[in-house]
Protein backbone atom coordinates (compact mmCIF):
# COMPACT_ATOMS: atom_id res chain seq x y z
CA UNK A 1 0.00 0.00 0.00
CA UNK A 2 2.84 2.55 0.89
CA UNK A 3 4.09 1.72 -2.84
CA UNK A 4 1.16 2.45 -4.05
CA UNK A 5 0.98 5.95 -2.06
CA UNK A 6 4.40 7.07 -3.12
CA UNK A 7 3.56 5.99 -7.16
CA UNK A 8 0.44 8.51 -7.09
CA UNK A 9 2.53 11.19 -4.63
CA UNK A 10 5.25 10.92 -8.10
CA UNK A 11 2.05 11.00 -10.93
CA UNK A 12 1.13 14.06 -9.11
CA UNK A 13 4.66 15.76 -8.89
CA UNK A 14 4.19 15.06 -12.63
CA UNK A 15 1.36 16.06 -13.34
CA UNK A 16 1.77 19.40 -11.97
CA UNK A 17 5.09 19.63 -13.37
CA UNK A 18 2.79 19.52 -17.27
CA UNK A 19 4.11 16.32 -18.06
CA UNK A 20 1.55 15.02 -20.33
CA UNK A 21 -1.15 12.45 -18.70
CA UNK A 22 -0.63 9.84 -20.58
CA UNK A 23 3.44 9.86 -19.77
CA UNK A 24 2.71 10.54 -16.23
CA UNK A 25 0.45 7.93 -15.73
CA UNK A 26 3.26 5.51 -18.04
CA UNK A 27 6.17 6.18 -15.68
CA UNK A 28 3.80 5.59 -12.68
CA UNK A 29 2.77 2.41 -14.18
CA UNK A 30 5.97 0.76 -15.00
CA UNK A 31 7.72 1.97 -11.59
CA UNK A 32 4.75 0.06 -9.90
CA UNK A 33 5.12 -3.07 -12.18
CA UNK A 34 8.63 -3.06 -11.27
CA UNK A 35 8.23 -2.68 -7.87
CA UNK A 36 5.74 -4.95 -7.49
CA UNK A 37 8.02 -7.34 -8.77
CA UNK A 38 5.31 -8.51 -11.58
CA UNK A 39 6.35 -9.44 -15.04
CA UNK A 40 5.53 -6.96 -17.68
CA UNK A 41 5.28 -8.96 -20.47
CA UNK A 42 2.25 -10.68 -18.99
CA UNK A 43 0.54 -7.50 -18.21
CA UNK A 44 0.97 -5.64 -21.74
CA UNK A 45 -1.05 -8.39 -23.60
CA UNK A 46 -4.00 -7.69 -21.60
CA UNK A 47 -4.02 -3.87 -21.69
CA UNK A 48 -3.52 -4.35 -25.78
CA UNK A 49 -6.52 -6.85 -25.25
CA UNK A 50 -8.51 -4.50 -23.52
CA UNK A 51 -7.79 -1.90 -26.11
CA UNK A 52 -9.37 -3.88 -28.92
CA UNK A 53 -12.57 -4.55 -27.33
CA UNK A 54 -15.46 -4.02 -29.65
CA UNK A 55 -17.28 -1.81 -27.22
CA UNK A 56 -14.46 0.44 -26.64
CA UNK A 57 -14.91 1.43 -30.57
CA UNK A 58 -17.58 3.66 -29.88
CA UNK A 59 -15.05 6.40 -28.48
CA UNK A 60 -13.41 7.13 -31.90
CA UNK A 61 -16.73 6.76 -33.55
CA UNK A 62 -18.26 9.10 -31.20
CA UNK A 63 -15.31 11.57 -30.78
CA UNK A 64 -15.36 11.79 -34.93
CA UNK A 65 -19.53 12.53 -34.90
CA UNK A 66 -19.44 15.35 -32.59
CA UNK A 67 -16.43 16.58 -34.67
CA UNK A 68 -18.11 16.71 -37.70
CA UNK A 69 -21.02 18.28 -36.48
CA UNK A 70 -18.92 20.62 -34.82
CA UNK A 71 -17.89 21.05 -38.46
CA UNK A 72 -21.53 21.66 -39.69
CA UNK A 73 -21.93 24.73 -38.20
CA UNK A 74 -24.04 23.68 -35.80
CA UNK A 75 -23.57 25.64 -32.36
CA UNK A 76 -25.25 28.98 -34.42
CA UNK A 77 -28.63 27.02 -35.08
CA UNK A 78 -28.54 25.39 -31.94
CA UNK A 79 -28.03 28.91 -30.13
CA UNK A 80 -31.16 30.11 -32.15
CA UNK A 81 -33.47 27.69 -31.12
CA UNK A 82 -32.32 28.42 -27.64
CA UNK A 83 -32.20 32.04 -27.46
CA UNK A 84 -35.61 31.88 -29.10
CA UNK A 85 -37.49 29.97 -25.76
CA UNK A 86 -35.57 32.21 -23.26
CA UNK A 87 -33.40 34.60 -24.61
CA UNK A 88 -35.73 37.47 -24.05
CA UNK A 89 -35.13 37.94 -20.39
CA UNK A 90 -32.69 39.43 -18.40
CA UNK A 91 -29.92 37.01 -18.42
CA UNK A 92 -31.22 34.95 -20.60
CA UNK A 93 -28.13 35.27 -22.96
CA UNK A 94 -26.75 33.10 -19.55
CA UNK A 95 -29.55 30.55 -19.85
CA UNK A 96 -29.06 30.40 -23.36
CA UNK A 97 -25.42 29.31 -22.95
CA UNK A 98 -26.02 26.59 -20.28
CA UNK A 99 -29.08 25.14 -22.06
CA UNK A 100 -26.94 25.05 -25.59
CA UNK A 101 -23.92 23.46 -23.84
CA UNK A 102 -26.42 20.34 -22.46
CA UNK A 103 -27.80 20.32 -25.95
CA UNK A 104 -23.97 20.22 -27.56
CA UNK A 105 -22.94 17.63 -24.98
CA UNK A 106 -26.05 15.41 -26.48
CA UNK A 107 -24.64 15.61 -29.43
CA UNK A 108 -20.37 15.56 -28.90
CA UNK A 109 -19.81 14.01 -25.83
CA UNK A 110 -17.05 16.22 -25.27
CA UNK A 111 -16.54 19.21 -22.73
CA UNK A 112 -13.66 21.27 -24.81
CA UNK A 113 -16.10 20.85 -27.96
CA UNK A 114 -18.51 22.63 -26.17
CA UNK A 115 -15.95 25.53 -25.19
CA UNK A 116 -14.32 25.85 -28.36
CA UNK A 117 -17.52 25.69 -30.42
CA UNK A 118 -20.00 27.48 -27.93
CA UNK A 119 -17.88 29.58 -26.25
CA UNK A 120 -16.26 31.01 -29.30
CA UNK A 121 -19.67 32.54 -30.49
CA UNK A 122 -21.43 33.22 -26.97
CA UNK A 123 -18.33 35.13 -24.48
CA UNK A 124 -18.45 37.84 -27.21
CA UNK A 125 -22.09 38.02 -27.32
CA UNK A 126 -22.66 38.32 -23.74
CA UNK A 127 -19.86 40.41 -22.97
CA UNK A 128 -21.55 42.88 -25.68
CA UNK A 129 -24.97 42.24 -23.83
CA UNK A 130 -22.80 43.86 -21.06
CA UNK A 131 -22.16 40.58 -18.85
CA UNK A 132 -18.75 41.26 -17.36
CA UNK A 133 -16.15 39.14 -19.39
CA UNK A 134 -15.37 37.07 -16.09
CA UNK A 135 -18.97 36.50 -15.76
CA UNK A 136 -18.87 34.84 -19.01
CA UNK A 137 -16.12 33.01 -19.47
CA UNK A 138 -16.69 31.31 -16.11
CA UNK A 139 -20.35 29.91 -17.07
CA UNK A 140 -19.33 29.02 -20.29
CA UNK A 141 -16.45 27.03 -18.66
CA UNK A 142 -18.60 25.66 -16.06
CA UNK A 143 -21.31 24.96 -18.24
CA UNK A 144 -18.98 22.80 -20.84
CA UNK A 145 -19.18 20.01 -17.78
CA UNK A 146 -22.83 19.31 -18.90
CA UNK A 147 -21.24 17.98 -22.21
CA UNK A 148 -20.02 15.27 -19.72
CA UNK A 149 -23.09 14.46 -18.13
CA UNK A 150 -25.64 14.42 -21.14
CA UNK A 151 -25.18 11.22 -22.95
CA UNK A 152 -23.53 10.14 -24.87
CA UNK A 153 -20.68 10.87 -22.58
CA UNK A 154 -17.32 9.44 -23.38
CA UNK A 155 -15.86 9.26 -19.84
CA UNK A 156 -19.42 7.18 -19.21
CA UNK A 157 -18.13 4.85 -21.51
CA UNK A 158 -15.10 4.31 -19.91
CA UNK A 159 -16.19 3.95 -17.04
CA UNK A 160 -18.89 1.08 -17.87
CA UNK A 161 -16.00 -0.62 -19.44
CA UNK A 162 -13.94 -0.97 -17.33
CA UNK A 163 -16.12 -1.49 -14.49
CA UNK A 164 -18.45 -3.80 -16.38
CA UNK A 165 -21.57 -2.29 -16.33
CA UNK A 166 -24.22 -1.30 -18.83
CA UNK A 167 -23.06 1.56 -21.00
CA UNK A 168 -26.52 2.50 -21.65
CA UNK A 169 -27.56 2.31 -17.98
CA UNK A 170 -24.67 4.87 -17.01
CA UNK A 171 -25.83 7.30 -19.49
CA UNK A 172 -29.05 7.13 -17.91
CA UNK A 173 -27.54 7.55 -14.67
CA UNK A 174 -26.28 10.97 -15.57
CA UNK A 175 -29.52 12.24 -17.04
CA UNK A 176 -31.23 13.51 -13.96
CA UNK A 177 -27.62 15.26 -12.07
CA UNK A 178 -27.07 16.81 -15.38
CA UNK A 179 -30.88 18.35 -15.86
CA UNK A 180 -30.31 19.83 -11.69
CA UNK A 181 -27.14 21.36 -12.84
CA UNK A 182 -28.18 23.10 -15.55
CA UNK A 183 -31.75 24.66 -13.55
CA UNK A 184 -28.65 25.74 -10.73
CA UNK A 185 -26.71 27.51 -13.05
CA UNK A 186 -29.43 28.87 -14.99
CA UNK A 187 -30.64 30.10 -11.31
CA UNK A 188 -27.48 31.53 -10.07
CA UNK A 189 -26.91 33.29 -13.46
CA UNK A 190 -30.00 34.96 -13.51
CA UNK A 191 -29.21 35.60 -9.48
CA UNK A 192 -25.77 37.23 -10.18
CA UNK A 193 -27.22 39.69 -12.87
CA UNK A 194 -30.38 41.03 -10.99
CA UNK A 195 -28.26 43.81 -9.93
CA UNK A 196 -25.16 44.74 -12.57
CA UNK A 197 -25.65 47.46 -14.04
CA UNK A 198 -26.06 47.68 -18.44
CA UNK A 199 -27.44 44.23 -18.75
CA UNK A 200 -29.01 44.14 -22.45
CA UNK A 201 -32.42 42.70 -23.06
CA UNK A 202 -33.62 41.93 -26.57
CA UNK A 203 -36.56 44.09 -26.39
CA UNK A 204 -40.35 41.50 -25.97
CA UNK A 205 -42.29 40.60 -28.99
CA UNK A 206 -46.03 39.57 -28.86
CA UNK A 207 -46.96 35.88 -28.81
CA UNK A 208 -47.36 35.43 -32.39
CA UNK A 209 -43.93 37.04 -33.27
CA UNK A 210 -42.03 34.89 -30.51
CA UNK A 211 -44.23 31.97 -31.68
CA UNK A 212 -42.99 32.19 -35.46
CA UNK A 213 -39.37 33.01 -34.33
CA UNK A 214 -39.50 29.68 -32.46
CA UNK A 215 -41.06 27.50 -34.77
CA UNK A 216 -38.23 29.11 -37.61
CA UNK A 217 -35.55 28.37 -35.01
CA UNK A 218 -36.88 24.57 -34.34
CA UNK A 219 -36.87 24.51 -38.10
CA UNK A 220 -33.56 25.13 -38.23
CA UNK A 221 -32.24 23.23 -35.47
CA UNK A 222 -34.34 20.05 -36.25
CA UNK A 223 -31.85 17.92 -37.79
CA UNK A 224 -29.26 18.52 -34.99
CA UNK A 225 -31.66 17.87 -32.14
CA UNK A 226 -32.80 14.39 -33.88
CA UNK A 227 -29.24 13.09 -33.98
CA UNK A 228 -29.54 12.58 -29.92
CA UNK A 229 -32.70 11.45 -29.70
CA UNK A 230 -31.89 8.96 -32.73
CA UNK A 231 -28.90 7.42 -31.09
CA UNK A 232 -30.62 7.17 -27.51
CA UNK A 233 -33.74 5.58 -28.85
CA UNK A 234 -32.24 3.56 -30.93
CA UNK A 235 -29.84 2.01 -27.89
CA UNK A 236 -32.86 2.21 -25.46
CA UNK A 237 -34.94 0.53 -28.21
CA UNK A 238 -32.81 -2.49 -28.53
CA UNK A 239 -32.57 -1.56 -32.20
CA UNK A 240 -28.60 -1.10 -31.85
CA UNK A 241 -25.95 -1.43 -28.97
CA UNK A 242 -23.98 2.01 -28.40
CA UNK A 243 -20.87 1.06 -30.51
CA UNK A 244 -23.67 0.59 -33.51
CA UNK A 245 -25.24 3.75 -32.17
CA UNK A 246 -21.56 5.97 -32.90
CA UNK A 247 -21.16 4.32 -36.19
CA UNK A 248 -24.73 5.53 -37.21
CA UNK A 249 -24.33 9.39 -35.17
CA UNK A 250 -21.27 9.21 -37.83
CA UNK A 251 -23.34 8.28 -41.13
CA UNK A 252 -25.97 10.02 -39.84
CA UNK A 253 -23.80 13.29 -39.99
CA UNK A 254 -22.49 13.40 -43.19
CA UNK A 255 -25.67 14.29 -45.29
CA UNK A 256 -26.49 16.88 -42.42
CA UNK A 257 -23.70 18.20 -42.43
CA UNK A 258 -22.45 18.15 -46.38
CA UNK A 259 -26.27 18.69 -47.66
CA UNK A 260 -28.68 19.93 -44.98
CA UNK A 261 -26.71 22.69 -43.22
CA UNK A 262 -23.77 22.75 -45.88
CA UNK A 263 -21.18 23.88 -43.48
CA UNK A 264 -19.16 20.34 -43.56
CA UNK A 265 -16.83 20.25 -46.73
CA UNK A 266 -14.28 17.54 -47.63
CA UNK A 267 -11.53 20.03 -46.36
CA UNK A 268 -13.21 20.38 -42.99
CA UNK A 269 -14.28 16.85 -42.82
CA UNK A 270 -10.39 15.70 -43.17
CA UNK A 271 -9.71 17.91 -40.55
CA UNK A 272 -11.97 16.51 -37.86
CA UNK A 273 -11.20 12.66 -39.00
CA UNK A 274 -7.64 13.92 -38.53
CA UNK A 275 -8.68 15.63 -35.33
CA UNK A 276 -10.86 12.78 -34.10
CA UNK A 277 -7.83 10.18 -34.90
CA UNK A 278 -5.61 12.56 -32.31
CA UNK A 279 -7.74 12.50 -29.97
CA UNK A 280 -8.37 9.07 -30.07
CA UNK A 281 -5.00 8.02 -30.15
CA UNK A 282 -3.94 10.74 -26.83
CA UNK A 283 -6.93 8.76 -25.05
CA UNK A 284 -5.92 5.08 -26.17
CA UNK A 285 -2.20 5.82 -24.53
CA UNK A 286 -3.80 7.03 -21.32
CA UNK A 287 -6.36 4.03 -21.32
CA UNK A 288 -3.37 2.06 -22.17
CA UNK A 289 -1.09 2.72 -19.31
CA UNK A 290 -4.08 3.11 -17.20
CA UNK A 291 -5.27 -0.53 -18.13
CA UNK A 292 -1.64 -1.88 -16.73
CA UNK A 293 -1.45 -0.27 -13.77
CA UNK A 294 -5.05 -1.36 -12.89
CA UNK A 295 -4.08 -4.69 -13.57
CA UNK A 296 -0.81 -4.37 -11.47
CA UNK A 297 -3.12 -2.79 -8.66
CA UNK A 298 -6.10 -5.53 -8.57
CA UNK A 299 -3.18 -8.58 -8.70
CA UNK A 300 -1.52 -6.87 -5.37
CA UNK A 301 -5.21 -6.77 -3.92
CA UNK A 302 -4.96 -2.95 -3.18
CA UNK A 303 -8.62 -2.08 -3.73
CA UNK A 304 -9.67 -4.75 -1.03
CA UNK A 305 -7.08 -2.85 0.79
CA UNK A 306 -8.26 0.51 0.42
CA UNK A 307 -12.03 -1.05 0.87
CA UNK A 308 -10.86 -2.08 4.25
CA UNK A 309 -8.65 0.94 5.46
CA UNK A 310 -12.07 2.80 4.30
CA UNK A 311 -14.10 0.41 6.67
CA UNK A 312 -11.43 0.28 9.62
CA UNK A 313 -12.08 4.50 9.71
CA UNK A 314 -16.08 3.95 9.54
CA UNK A 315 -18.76 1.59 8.87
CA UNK A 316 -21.50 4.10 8.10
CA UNK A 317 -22.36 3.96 4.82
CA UNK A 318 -22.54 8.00 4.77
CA UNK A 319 -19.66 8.71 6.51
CA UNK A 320 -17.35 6.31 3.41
CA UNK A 321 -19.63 8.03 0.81
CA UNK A 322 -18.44 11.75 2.24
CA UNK A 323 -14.45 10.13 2.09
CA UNK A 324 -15.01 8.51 -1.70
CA UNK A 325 -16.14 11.85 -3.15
CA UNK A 326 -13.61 13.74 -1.82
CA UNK A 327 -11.06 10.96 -3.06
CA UNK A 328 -13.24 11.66 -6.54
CA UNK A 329 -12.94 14.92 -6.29
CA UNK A 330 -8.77 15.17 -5.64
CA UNK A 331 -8.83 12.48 -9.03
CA UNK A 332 -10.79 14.70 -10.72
CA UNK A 333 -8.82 18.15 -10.28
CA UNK A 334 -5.43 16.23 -11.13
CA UNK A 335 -6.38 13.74 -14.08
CA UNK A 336 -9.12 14.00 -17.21
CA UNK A 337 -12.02 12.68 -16.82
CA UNK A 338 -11.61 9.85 -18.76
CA UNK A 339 -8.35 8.73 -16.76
CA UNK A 340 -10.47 9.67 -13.75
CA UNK A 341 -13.34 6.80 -14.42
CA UNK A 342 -10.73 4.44 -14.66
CA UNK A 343 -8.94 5.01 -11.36
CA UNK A 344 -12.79 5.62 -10.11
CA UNK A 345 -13.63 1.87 -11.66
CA UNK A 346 -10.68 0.48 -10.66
CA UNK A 347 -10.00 1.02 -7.08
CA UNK A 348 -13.24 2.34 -5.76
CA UNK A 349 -15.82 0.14 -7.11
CA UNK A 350 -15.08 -3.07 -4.32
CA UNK A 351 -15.71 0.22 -1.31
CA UNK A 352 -18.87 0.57 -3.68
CA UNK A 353 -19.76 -3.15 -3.52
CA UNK A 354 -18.83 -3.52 -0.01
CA UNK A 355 -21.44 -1.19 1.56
CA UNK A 356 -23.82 -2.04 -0.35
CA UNK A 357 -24.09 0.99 -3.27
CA UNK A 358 -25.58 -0.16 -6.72
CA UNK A 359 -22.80 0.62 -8.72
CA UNK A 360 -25.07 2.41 -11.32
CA UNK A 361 -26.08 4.99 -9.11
CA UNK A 362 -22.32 5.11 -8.29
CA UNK A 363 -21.62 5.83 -12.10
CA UNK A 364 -23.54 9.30 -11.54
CA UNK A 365 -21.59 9.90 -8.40
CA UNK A 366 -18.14 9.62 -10.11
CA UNK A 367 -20.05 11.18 -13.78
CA UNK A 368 -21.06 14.02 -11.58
CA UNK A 369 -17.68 14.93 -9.52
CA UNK A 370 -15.14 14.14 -11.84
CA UNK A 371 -17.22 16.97 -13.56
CA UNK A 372 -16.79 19.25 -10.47
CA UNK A 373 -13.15 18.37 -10.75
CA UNK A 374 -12.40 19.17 -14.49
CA UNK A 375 -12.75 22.73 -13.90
CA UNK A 376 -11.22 22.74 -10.40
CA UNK A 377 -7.67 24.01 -10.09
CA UNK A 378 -4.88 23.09 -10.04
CA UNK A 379 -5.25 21.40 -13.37
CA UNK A 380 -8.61 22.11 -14.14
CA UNK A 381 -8.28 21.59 -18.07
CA UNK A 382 -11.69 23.00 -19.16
CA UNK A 383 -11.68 25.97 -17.08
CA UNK A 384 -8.29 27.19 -18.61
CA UNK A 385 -9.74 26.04 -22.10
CA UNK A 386 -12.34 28.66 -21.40
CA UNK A 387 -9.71 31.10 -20.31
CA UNK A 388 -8.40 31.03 -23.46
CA UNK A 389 -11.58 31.66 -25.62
CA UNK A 390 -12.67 34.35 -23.42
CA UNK A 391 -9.12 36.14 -23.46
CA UNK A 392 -8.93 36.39 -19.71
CA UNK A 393 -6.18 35.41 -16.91
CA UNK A 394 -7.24 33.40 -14.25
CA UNK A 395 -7.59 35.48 -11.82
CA UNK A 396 -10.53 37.43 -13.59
CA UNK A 397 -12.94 34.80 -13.64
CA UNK A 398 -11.62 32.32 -11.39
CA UNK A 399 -13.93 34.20 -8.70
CA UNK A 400 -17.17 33.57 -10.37
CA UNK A 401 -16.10 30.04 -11.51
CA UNK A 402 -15.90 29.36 -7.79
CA UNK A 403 -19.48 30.64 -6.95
CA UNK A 404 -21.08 28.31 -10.01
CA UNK A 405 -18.79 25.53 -8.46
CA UNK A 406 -19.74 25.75 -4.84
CA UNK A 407 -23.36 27.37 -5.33
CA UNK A 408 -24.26 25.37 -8.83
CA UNK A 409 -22.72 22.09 -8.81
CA UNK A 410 -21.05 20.93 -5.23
CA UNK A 411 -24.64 20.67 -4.04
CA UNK A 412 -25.69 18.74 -7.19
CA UNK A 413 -23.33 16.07 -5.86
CA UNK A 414 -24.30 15.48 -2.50
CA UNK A 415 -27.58 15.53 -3.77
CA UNK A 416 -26.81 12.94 -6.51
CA UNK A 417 -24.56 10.91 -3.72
CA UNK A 418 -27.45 10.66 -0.40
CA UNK A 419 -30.74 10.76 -2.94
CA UNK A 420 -29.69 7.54 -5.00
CA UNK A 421 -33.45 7.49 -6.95
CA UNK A 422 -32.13 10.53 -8.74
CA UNK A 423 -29.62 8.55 -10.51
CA UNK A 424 -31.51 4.93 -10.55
CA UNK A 425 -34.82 6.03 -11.76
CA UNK A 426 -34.44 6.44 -15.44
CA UNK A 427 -32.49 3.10 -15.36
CA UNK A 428 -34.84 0.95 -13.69
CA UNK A 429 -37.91 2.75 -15.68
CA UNK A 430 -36.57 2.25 -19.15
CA UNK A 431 -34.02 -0.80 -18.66
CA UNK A 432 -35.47 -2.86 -15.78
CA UNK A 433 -32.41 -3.15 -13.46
CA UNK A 434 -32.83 -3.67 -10.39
């Protein structure tokens, strides 16, 4: 166990010295396999194995959808259709950003998608509505998490992977955290802006004019908002399993994009098959390392270790619940959240078992902190990604980030962690499980 202590206590000091994750978490891993005294050459067969698991395909396939649509031009129409329900209220520019984040994570999976492709076009829009820059660049940064927690999430996936579960229950599981945290931040938006000064509102239109304006936007918007409910009803359906369901988001998106909303090209679509491929490939080499020092970890018995230091300090279920999501939340400010599930899969799930948690509702327990944790210093990779579209230091919007963090989502995960039919009622409504 001390091994084990002073191998993360060195992934750490590496992390925070910007070595990348993957090579962090590949020094870590062989210095434990070596320690450990277990041969290497047994262990590398099984991460490649692990690697090349049919279910595991729907990352790339996934990753390359959202790209594409990304591609398509599809942020502005989703923005429309948006602003066009609750846009015309003070702060609604806000609302508008959190709502089209959820609605961007439906259809990416991906947090710094979100940013780049929401942020890009809504920072300079509210900062001209006269939100204050930090204002903005904080929700937007905040509000990328969502893109984690609407399915289909990508660190889900991992997560049910490794840990064996249904990938199509975890999505589920994340459904009803991720609806609370967008009505918080919509809230505390709207709460923060009743009194600064030179807020713009869009001036009100009668009932018929707003009507219209919607019914254009939906119009407009229609083919992007199917793609989501296409892939989850087809999974949910039983028609396809959710590595079938990223091959068809990825055929689905090529008329869209190339014929419907004629943003996608062949230039652009190289670029985000090219873009898709990197990202794929930096996320295989963390899984990869990750996969061997799991193994390493679960052959020297530490998680029935750390299940049992957990239960030496406390046998209330409540009490180890409070210690695991602060252990979730340290992961999650000093790894991605992909490397995050794995570590959360890994050595936390036998604690899970042990006192008597159903692991999906723990799914939305790690879905919903690692979350808290990606835009929590000192790594906090989303919040600097949001930094940088909003052209601001730290320091000028790491205030309000804090207040959407402890106001907005911090209670969403105690919530989500003592009030388990939050997370287990979709699941056992449209699956069955028990």
């Amino acid at each position: 166990m001390l091994t084990l202590v002073l191998i993360i206590l060195l992934v750490v000091v590496l992390l925070l010295a910007e070595v990348p994750v993957a090579f962090s978490f590949g020094i870590g891993a062989f210095l434990y396999v070596v320690i450990a005294g277990r041969e290497i050459s047994y262990l590398l067969p099984h991460a490649f194995w692990l690697l090349g698991g049919f279910a595991l395909l729907a990352l790339p396939l996934f990753i390359i959808a959202g790209a594409l649509m990304e591609a398509s031009g599809i942020s502005e129409r989703l923005i429309r259709f948006v602003n066009s329900l609750v846009g015309r209220v003070r702060g609604g520019l806000g609302a508008v950003t959190v709502v089209t984040c959820a609605l961007f994570g439906a259809i990416s999976g991906s947090g710094s998608s979100a940013i780049a492709a929401i942020g890009s076009i809504m920072i300079p829009r509210m900062v001209e509505g006269g939100y204050p820059r930090g204002h903005a660049t904080a929700l937007v940064g905040c509000s990328s998490v969502l893109a984690l927690l609407i399915p289909p999430s990508i660190p889900m996936i991992v997560f049910a992977l490794t840990a064996g579960l249904s990938v199509a229950a975890c999505f589920l599981s994340t459904i009803g955290p991720g609806a609370l945290v967008v009505i918080a931040y919509c809230a505390l938006n709207f709460w923060y802006l009743r009194k600064v000064p030179g807020i713009k509102v869009a001036p009100r239109i009668g009932f018929v004019a707003q009507s219209k304006e919607a019914a254009v936007s939906t119009g407009q918007a229609f083919f992007a908002l199917l793609m989501p409910v296409i892939i989850l009803g087809g999974i949910y359906s039983g028609m396809f399993s959710p590595t079938e369901a990223a091959a068809v988001a990825v055929v689905y998106t090529l008329p869209v994009g190339f014929f419907i909303y004629r943003g996608l090209t062949l230039r652009k679509m190289a670029q985000a098959l090219v873009e898709g491929a990197i990202s794929t490939g930096a996320i295989a080499i963390v899984l990869f390392f990750l996969f061997i020092m799991s193994r390493a970890m679960i052959l020297e018995q530490i998680p029935g270790t750390l299940a049992n230091l957990l239960l030496g300090i406390s046998e209330n279920k409540y009490a180890i619940l409070a210690m695991i999501n602060v252990l979730l939340l340290l992961i999650g400010m000093l790894v991605d959240d992909v490397s995050g599930s794995i570590l959360a899969a890994v050595i936390l799930m036998p604690v899970i078992r042990e006192i008597g948690v159903h692991p999906i509702h723990f799914a939305a327990i790690v879905g919903t902190n690692l979350g808290l944790g990606n835009v929590t210093p000192p790594c906090a990779p989303l919040l600097y990604m949001a930094g940088g579209v909003g052209k601001l230091s730290l320091d000028k919007y790491i205030g309000p980030a804090l207040k959407f963090m402890l106001f907005g989502h911090l209670p969403m995960v105690f919530v989500v962690t003592y009030f388990p039919a939050l997370a287990l009622y979709l699941p056992r409504l449209i699956m069955g499980i028990d």
